[in-house]
Protein backbone atom coordinates (compact mmCIF):
# COMPACT_ATOMS: atom_id res chain seq x y z
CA UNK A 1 96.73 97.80 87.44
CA UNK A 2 98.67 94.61 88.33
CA UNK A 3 101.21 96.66 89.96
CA UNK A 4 98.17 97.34 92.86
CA UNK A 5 97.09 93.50 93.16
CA UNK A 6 93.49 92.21 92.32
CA UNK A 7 91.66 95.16 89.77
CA UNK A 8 88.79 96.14 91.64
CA UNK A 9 85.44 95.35 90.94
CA UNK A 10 84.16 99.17 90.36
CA UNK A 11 87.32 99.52 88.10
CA UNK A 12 85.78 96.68 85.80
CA UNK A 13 82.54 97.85 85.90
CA UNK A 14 83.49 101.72 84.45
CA UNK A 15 85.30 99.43 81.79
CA UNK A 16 88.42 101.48 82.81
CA UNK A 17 91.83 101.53 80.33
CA UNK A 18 94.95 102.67 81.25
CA UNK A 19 96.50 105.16 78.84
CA UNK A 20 99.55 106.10 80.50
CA UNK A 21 101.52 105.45 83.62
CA UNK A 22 104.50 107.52 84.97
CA UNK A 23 105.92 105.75 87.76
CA UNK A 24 105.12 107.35 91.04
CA UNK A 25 104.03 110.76 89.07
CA UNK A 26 100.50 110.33 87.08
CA UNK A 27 98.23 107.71 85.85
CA UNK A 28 95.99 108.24 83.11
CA UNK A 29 92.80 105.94 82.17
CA UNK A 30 89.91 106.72 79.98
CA UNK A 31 86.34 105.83 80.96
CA UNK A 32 83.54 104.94 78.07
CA UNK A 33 80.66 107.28 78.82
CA UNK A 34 77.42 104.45 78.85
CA UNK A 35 73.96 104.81 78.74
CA UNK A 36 74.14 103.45 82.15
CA UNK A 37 75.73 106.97 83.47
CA UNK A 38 73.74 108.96 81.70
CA UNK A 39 70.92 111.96 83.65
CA UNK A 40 67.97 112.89 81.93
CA UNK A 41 69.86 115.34 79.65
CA UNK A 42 71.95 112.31 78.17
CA UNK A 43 75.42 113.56 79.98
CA UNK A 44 77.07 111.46 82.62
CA UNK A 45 76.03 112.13 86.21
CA UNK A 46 78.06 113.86 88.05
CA UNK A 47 78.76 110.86 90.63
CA UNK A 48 79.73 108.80 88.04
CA UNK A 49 82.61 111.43 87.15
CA UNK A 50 83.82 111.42 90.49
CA UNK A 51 83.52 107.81 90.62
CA UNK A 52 85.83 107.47 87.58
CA UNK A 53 88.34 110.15 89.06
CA UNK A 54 88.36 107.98 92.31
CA UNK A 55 89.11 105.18 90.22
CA UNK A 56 92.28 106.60 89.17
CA UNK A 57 93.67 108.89 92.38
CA UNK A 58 92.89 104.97 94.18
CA UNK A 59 95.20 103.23 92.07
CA UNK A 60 97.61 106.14 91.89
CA UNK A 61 97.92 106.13 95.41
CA UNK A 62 98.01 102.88 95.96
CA UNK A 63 101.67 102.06 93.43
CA UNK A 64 102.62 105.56 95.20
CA UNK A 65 102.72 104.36 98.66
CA UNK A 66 103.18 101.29 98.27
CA UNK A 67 100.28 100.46 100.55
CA UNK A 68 96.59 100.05 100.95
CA UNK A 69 95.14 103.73 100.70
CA UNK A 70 91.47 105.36 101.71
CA UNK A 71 89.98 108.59 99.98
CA UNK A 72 90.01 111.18 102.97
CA UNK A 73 88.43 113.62 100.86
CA UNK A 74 87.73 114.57 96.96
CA UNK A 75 86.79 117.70 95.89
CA UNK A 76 85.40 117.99 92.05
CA UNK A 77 84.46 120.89 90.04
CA UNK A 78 82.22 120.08 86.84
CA UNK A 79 83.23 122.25 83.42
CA UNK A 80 80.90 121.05 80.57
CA UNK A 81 79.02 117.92 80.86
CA UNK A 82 79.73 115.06 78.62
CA UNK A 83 77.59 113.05 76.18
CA UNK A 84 76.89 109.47 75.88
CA UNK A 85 79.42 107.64 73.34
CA UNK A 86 82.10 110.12 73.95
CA UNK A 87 84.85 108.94 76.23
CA UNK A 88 86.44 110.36 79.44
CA UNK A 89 89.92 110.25 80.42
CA UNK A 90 91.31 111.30 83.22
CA UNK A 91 95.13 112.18 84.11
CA UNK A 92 96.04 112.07 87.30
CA UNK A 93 99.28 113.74 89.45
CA UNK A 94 100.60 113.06 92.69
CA UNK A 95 100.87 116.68 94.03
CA UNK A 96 102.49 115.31 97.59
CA UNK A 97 103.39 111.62 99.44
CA UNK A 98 103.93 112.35 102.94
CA UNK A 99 104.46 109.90 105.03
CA UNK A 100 100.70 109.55 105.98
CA UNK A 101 98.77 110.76 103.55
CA UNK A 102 99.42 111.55 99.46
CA UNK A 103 97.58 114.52 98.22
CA UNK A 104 96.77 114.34 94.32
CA UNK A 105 94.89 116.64 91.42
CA UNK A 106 93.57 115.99 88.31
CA UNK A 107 91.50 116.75 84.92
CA UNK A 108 89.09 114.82 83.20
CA UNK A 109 88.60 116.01 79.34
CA UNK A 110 86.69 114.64 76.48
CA UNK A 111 87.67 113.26 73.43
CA UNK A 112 87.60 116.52 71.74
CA UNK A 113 90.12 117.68 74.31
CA UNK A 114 87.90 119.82 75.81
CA UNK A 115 88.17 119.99 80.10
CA UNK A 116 85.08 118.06 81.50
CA UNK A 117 86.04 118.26 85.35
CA UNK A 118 88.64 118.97 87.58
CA UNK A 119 89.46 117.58 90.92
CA UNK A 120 91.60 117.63 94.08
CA UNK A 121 92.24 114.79 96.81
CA UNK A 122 93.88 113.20 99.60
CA UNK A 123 94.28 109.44 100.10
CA UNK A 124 95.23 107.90 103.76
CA UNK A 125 98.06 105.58 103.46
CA UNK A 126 96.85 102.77 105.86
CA UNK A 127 99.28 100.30 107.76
């Protein structure tokens, strides 16, 4: 995350790790799942799963480009929920850097390897 500048406060927050980083092709980090995310049914809210994808495809995009980004759009489609103590980690891949905009995808699986969500995006490379 140094590579982007300052970590971001909502990165900090999700208690984010980086797993693996494969220069200008993916970024993986894995997200505790904390009572704080949890729905009545003890499985992480949905927002809080896109939340944690966003807080990879940012970062992605950002070392990508090169440049401040902004999420155009990001489309998610929930598998299985996830339980509270289990951890989510999410791999993203850059799919396609234009010269405005870099369009990404990615999964999100539990610890048991089993595919949580999957989602689709495209950042606005600013400047």
């Amino acid at each position: 995350m140094q590579k982007v500048g300052k970590v971001p406060n909502c990165f900090q927050t999700m208690q984010a790790e980086v797993i693996d980083y494969e220069l200008s092709e993916s970024l993986t980090i894995a997200f505790p799942v904390l009572d704080a995310y949890l729905n009545p049914n003890r499985s992480m809210q949905g927002g809080f799963i896109v939340a944690a994808f966003d807080n990879v495809f940012g970062p992605l995009s950002d070392m990508v480009s090169q440049k401040p980004t902004t999420t155009i759009n990001l489309e998610t489609s929930f598998q299985r929920p996830i339980f509270a103590g289990d951890q989510l980690k999410i791999t993203a891949r850059v799919c396609h850097r234009g010269r405005t905009a870099v369009h990404m995808a990615g999964e999100a699986y539990n610890q048991a390897g089993k595919l949580i969500a999957t989602a689709s995006t495209n950042y606005l490379i600013l400047d």
